[in-house]
PDB file of N, CA and C in Angstrom:
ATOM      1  N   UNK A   1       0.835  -1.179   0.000  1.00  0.00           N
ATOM      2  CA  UNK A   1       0.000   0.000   0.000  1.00  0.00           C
ATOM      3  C   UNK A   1       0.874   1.235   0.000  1.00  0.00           C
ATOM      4  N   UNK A   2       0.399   2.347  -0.686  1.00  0.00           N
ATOM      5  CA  UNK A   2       1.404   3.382  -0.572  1.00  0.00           C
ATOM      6  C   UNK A   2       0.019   4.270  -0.529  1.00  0.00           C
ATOM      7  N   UNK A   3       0.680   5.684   0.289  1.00  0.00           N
ATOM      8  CA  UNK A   3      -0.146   6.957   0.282  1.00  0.00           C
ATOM      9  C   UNK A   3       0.075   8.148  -0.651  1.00  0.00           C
ATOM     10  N   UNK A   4      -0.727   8.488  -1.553  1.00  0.00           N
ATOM     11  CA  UNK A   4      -0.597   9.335  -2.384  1.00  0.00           C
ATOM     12  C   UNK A   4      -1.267  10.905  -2.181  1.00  0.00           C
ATOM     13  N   UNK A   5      -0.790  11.965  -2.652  1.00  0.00           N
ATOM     14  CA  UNK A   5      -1.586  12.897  -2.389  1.00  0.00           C
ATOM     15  C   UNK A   5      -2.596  12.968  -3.626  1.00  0.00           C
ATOM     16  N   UNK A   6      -3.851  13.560  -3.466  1.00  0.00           N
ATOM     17  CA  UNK A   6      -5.087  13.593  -3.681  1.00  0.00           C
ATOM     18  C   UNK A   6      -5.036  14.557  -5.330  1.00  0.00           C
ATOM     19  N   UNK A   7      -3.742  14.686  -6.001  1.00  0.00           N
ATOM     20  CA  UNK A   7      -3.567  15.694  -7.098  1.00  0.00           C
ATOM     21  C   UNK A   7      -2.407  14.363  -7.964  1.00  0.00           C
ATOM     22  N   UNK A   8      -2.318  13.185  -7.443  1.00  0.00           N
ATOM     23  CA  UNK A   8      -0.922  12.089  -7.809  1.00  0.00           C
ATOM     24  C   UNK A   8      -2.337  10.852  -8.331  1.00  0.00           C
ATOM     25  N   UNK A   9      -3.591  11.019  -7.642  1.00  0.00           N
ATOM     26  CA  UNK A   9      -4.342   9.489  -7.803  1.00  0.00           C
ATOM     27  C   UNK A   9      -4.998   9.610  -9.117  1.00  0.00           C
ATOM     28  N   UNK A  10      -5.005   8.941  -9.780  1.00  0.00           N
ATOM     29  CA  UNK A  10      -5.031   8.428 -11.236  1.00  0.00           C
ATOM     30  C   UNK A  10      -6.678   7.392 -11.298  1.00  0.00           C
ATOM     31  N   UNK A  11      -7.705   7.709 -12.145  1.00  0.00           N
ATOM     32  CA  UNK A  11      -8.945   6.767 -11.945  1.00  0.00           C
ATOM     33  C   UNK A  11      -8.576   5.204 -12.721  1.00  0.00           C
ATOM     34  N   UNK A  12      -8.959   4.450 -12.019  1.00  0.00           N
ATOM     35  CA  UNK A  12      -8.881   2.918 -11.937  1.00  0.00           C
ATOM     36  C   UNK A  12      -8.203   2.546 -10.872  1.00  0.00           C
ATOM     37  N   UNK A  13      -7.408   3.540  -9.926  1.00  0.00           N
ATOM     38  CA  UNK A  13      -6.590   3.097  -8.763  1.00  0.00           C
ATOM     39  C   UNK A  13      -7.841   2.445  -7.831  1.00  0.00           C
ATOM     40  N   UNK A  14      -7.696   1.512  -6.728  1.00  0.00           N
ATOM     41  CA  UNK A  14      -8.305   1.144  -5.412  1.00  0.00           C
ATOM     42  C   UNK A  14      -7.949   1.535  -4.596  1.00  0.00           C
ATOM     43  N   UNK A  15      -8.906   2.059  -3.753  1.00  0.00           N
ATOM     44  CA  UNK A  15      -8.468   2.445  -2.675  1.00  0.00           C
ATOM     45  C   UNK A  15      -8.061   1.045  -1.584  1.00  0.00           C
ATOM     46  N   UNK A  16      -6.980   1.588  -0.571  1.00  0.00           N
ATOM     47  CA  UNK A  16      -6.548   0.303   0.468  1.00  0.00           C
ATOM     48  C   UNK A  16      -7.393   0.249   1.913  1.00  0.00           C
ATOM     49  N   UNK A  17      -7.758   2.093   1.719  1.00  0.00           N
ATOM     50  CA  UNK A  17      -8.159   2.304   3.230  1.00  0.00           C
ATOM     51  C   UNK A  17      -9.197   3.223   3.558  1.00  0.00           C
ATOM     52  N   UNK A  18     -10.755   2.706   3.921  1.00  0.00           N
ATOM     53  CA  UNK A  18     -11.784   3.416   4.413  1.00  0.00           C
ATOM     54  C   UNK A  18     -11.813   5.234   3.806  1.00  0.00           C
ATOM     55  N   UNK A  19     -12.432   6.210   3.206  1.00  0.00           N
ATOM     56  CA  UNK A  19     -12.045   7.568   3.525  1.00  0.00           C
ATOM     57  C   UNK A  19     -13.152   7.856   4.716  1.00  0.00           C
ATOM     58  N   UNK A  20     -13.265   8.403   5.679  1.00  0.00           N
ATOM     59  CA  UNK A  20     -13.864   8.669   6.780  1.00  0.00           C
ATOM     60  C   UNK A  20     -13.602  10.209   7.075  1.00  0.00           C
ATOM     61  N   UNK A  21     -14.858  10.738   7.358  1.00  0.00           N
ATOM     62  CA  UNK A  21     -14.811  12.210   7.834  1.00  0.00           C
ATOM     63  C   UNK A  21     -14.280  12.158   9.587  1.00  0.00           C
ATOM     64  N   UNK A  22     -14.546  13.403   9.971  1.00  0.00           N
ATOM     65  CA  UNK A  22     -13.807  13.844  11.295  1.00  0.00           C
ATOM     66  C   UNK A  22     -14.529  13.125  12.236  1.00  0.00           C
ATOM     67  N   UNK A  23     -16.174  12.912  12.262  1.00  0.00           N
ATOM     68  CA  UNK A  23     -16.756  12.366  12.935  1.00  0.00           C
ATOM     69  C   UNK A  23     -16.663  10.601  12.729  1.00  0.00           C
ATOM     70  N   UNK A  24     -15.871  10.163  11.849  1.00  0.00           N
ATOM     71  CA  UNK A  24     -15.640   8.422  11.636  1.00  0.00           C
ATOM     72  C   UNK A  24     -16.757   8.112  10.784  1.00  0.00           C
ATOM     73  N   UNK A  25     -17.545   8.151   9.958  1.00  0.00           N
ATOM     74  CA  UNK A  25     -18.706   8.525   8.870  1.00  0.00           C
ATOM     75  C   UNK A  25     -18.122   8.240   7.764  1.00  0.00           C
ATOM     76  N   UNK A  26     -17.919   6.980   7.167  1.00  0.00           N
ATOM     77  CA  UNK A  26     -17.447   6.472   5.833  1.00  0.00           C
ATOM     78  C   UNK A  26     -17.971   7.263   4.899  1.00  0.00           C
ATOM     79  N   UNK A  27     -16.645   7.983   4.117  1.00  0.00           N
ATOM     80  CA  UNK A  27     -17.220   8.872   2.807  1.00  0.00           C
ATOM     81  C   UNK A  27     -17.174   7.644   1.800  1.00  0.00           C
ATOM     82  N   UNK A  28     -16.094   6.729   1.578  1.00  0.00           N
ATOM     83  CA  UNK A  28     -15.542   5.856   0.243  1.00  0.00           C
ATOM     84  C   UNK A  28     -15.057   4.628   1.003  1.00  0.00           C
ATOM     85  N   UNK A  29     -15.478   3.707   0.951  1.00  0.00           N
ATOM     86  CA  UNK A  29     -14.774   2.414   0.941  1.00  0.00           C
ATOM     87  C   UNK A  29     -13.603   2.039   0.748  1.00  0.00           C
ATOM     88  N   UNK A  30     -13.382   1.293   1.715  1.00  0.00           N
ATOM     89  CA  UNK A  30     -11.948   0.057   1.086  1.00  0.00           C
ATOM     90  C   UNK A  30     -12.118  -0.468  -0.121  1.00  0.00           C
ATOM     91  N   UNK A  31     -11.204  -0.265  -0.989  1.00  0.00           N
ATOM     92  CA  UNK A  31     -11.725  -1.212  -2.136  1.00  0.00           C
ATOM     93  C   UNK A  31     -12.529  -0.895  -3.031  1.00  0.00           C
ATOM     94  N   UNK A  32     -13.071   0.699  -3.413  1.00  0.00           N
ATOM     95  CA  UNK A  32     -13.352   1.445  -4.400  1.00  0.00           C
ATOM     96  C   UNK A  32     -12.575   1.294  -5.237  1.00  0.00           C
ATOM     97  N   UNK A  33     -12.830   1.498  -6.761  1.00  0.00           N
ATOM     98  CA  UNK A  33     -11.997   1.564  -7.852  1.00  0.00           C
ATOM     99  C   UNK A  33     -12.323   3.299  -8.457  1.00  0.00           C
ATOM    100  N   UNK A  34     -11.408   3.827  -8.385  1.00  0.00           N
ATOM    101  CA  UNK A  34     -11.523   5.447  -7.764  1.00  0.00           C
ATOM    102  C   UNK A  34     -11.746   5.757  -9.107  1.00  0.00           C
ATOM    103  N   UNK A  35     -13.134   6.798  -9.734  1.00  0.00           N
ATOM    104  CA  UNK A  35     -13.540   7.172 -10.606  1.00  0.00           C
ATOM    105  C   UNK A  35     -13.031   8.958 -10.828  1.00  0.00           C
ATOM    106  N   UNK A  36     -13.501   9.523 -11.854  1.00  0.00           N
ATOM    107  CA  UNK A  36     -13.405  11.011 -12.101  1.00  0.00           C
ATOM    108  C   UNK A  36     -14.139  12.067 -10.739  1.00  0.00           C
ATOM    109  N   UNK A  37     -15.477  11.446 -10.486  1.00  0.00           N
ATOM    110  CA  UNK A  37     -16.264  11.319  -9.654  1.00  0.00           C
ATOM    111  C   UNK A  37     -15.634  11.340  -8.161  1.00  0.00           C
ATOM    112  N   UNK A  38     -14.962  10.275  -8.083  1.00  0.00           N
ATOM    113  CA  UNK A  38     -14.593  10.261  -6.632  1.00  0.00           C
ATOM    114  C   UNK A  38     -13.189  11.482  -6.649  1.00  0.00           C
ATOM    115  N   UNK A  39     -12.891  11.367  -7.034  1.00  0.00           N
ATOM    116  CA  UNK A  39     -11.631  12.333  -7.105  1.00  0.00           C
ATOM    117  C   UNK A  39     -11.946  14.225  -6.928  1.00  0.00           C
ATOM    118  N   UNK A  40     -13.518  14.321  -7.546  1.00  0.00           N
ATOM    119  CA  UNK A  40     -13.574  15.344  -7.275  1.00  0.00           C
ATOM    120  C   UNK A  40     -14.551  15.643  -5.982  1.00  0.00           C
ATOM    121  N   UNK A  41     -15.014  14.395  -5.444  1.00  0.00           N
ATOM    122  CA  UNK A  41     -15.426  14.399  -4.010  1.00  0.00           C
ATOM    123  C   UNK A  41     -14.489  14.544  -2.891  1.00  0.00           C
ATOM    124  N   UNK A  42     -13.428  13.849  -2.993  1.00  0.00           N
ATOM    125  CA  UNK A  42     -12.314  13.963  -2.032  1.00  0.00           C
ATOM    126  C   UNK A  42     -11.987  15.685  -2.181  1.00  0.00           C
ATOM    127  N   UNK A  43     -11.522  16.166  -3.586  1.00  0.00           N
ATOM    128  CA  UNK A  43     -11.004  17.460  -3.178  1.00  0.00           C
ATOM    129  C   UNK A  43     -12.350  18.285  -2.430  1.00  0.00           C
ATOM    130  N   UNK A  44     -13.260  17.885  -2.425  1.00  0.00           N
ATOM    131  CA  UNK A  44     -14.377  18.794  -1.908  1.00  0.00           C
ATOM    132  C   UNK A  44     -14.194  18.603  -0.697  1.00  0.00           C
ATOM    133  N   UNK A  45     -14.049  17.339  -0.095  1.00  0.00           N
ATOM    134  CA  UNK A  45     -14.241  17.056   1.263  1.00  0.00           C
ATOM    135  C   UNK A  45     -12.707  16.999   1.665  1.00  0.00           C
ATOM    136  N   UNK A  46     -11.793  17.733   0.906  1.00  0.00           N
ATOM    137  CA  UNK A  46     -10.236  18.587   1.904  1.00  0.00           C
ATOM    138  C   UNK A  46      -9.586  17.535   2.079  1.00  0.00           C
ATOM    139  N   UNK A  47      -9.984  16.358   1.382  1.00  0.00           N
ATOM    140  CA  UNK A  47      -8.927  15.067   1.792  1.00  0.00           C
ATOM    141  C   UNK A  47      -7.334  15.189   1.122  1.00  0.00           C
ATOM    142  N   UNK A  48      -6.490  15.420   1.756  1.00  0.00           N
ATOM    143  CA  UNK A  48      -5.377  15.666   1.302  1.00  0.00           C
ATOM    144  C   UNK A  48      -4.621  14.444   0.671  1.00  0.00           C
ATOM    145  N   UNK A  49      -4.822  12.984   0.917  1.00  0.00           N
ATOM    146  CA  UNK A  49      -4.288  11.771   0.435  1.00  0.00           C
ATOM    147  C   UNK A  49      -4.927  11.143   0.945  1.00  0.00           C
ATOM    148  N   UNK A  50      -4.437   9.755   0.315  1.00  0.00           N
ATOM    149  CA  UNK A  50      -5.668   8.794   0.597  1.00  0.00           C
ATOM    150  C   UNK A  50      -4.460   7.153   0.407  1.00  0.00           C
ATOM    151  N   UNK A  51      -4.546   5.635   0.956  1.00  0.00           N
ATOM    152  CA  UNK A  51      -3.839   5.038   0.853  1.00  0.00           C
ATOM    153  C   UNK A  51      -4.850   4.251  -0.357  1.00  0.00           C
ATOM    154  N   UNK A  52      -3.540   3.900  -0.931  1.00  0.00           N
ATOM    155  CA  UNK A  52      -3.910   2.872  -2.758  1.00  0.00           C
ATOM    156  C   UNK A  52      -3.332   1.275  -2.452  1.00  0.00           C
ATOM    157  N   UNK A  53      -4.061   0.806  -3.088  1.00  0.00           N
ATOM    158  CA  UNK A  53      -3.505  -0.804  -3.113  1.00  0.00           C
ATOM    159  C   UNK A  53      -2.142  -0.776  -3.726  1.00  0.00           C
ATOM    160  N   UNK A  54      -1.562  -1.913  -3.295  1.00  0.00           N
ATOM    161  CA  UNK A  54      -0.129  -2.118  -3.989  1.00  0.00           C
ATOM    162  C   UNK A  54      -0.026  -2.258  -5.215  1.00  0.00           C
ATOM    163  N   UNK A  55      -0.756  -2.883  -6.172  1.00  0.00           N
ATOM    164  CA  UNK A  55      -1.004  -3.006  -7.051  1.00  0.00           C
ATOM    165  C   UNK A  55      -0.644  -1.512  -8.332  1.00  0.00           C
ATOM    166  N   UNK A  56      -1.281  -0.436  -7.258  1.00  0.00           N
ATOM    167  CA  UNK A  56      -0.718   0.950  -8.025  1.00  0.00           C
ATOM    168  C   UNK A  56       0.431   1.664  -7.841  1.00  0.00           C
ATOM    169  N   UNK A  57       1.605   0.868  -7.018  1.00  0.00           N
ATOM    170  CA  UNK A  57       2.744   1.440  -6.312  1.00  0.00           C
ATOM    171  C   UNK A  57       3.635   1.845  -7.083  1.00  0.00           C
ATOM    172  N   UNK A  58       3.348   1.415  -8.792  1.00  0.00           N
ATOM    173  CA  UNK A  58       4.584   2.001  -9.396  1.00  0.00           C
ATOM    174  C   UNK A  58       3.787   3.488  -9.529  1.00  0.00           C
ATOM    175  N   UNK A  59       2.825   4.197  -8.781  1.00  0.00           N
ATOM    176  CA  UNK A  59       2.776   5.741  -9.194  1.00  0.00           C
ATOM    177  C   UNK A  59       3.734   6.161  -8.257  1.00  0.00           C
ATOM    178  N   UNK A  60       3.993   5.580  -7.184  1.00  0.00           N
ATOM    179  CA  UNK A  60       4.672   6.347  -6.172  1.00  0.00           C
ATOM    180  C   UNK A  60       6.069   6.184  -5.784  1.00  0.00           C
ATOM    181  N   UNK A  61       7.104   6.701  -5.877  1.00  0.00           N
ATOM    182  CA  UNK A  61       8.296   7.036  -5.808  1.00  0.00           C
ATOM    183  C   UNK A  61       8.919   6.573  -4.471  1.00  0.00           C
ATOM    184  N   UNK A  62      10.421   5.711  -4.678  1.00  0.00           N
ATOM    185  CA  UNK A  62      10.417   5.320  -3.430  1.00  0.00           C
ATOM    186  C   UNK A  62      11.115   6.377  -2.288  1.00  0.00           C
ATOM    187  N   UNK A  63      11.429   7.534  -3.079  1.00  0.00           N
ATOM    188  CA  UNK A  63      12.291   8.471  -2.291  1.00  0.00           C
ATOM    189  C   UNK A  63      10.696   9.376  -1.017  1.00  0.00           C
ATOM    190  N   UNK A  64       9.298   8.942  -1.862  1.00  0.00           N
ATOM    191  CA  UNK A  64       8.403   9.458  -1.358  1.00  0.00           C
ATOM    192  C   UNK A  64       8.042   8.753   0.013  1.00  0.00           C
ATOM    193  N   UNK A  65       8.001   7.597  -0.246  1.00  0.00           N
ATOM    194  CA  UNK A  65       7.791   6.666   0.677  1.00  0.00           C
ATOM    195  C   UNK A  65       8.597   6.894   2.231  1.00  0.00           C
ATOM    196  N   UNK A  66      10.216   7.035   1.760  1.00  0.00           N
ATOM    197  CA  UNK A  66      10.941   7.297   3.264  1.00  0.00           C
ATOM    198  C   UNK A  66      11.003   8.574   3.921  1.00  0.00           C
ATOM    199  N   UNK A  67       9.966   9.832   3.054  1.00  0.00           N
ATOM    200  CA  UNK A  67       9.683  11.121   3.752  1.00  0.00           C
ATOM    201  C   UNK A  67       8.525  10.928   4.915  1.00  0.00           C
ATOM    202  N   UNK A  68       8.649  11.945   5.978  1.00  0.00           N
ATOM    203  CA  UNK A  68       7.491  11.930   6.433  1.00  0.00           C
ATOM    204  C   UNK A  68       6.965  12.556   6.044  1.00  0.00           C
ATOM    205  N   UNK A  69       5.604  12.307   6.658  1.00  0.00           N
ATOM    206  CA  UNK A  69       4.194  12.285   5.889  1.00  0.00           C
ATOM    207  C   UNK A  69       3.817  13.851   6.233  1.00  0.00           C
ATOM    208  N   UNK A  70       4.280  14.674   7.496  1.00  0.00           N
ATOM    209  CA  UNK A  70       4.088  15.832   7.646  1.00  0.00           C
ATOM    210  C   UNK A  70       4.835  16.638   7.287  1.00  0.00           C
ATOM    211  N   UNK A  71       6.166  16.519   6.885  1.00  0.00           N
ATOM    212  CA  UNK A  71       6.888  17.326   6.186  1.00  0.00           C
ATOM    213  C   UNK A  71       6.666  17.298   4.445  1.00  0.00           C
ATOM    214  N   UNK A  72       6.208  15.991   3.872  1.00  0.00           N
ATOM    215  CA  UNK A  72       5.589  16.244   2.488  1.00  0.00           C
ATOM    216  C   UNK A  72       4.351  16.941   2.537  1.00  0.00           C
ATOM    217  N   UNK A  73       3.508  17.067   3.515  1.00  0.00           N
ATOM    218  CA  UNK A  73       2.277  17.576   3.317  1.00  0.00           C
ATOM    219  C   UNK A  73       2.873  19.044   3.481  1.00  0.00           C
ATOM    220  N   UNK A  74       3.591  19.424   4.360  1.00  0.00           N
ATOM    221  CA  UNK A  74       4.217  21.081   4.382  1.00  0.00           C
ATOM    222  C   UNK A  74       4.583  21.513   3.222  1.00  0.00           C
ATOM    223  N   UNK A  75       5.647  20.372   2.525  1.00  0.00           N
ATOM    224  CA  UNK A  75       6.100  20.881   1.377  1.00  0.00           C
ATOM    225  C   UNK A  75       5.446  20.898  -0.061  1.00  0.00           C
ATOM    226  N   UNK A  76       4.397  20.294  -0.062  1.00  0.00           N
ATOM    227  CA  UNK A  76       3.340  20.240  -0.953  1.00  0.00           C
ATOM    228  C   UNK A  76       2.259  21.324  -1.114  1.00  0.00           C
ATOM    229  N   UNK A  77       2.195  21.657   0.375  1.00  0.00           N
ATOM    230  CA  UNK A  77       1.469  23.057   0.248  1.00  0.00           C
ATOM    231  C   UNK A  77       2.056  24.187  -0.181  1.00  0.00           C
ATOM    232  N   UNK A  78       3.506  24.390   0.150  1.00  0.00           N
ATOM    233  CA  UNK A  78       4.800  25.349  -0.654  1.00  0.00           C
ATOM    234  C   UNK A  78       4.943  25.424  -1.591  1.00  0.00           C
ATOM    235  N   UNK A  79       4.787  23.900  -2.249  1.00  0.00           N
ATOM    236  CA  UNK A  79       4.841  24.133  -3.695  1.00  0.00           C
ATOM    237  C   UNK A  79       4.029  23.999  -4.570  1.00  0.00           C
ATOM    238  N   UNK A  80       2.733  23.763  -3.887  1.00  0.00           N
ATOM    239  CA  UNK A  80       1.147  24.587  -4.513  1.00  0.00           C
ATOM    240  C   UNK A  80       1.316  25.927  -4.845  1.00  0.00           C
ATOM    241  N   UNK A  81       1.838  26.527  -4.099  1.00  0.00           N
ATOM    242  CA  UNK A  81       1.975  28.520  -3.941  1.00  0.00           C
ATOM    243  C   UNK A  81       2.915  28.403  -5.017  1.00  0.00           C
ATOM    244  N   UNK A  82       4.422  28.178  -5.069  1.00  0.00           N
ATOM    245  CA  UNK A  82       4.942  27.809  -6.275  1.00  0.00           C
ATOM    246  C   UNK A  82       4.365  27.813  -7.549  1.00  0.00           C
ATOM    247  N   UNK A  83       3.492  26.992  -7.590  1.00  0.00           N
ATOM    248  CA  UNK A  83       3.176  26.423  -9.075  1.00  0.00           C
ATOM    249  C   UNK A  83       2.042  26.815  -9.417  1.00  0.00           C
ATOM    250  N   UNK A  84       1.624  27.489  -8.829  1.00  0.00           N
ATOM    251  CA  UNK A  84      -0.024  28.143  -8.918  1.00  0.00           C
ATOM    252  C   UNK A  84      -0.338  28.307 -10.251  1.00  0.00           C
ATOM    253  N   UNK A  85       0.551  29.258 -11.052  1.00  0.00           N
ATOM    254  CA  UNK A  85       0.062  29.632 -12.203  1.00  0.00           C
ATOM    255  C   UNK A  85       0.519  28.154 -13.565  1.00  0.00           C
ATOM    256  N   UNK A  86       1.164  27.512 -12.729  1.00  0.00           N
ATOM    257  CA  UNK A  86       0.962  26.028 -13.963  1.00  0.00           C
ATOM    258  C   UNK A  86      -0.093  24.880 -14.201  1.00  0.00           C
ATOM    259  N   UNK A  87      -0.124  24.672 -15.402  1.00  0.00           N
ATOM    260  CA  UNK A  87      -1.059  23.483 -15.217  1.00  0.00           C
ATOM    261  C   UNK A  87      -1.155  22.103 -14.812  1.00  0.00           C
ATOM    262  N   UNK A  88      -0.733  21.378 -13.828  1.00  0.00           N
ATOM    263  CA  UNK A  88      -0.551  20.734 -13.206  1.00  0.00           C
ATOM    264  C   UNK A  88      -1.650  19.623 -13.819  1.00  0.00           C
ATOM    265  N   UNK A  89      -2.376  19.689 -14.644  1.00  0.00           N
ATOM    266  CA  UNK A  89      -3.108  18.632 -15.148  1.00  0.00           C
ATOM    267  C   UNK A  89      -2.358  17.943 -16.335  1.00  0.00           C
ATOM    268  N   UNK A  90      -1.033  18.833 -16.611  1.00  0.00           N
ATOM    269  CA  UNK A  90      -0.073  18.424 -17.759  1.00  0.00           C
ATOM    270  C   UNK A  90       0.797  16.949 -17.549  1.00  0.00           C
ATOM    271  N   UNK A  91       1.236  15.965 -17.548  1.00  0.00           N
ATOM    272  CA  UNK A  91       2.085  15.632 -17.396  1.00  0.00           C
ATOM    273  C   UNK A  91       3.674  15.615 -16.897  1.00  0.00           C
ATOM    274  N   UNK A  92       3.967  16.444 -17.626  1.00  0.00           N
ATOM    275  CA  UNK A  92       5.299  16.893 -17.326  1.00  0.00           C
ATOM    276  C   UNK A  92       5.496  17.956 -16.056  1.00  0.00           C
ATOM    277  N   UNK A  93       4.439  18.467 -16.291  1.00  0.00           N
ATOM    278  CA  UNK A  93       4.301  19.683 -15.403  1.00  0.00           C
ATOM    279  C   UNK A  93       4.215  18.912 -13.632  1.00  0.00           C
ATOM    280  N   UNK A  94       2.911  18.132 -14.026  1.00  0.00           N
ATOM    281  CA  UNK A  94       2.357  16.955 -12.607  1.00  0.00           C
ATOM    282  C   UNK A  94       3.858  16.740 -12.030  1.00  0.00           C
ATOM    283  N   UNK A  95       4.692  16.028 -12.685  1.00  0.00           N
ATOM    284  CA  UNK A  95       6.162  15.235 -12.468  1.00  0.00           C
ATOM    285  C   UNK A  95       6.635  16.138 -12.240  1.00  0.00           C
ATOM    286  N   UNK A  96       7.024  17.502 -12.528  1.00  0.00           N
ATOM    287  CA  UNK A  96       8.238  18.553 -11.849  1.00  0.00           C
ATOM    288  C   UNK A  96       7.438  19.040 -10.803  1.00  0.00           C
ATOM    289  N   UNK A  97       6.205  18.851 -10.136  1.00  0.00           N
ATOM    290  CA  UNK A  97       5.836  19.446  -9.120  1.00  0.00           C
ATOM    291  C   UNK A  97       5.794  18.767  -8.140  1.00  0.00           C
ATOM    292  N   UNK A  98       5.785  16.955  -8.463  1.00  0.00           N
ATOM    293  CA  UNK A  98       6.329  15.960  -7.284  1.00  0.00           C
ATOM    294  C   UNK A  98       7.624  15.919  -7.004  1.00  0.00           C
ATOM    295  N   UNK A  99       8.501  16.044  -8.205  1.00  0.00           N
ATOM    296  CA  UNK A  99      10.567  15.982  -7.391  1.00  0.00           C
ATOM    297  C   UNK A  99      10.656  17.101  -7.178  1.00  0.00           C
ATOM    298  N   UNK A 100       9.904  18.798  -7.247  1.00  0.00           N
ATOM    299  CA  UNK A 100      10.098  19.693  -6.364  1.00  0.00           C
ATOM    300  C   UNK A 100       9.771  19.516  -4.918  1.00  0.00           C
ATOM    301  N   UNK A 101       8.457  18.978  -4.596  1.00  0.00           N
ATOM    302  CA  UNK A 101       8.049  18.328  -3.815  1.00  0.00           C
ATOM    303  C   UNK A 101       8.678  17.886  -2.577  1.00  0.00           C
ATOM    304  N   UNK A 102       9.256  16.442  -3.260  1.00  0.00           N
ATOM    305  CA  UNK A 102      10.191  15.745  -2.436  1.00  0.00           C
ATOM    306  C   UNK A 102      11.373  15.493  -1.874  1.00  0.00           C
ATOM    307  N   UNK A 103      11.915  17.257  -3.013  1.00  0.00           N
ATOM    308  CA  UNK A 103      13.231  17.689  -2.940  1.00  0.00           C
ATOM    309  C   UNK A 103      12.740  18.882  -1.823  1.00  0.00           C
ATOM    310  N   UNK A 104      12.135  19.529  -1.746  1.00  0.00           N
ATOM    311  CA  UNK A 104      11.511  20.509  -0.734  1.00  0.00           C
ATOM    312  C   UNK A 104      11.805  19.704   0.272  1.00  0.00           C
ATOM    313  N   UNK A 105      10.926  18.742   0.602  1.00  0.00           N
ATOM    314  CA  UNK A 105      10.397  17.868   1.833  1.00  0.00           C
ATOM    315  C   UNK A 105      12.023  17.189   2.653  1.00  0.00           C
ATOM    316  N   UNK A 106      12.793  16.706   1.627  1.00  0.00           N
ATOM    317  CA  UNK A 106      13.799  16.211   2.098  1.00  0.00           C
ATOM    318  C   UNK A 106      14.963  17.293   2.408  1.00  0.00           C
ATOM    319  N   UNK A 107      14.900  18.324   2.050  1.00  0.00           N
ATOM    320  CA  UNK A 107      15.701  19.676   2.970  1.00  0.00           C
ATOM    321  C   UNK A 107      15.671  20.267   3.510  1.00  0.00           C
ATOM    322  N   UNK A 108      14.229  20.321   4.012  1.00  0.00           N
ATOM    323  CA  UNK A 108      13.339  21.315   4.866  1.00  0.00           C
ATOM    324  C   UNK A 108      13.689  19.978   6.687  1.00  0.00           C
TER     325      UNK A 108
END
């Protein structure tokens, strides 16, 4: 299982783990096969990442994996402000805003 942030999950991924609001109130299941749909429910409901079956682990980087999880979320929000004016729905663009990311996260 790996944890991805909520701008990295790709539709056909599964989810590994419950999404649950603040009060414990299942938004998405274990074991959803994550649609266009769900993706734009999570950003509504502020979910910042979410854990994926193994199965989708080649999205996630192993240098991502040995960061912590609160210093990538710091540095992800940094380099939201960063990248504001790019399109991040690009490809190339998506990929230079994760190894800024994780290059942030791992010097900070």
């Amino acid at each position: 299982m790996s944890r991805l942030s909520i701008d990295d999950i790709q539709i056909g991924m599964i989810l590994d783990e419950a999404i649950k609001n603040s009060n414990g109130v299942t938004l998405l299941p274990a074991g959803v096969e994550i649609g266009e749909k769900h993706i734009k429910a999570m950003k509504m409901w502020g979910i910042p990442d979410v854990k994926i079956q193994a199965d989708n682990d080649n999205h996630n980087s192993d240098e991502e994996q040995v960061l912590d999880p609160e210093k990538f979320k710091i540095a992800s929000a940094e380099m939201s402000e960063r990248f504001r004016h790019t399109d991040l729905e690009h490809p190339a663009m998506r990929d230079l805003f994760k190894i800024a990311t994780i290059r942030h996260a791992k010097n900070s």
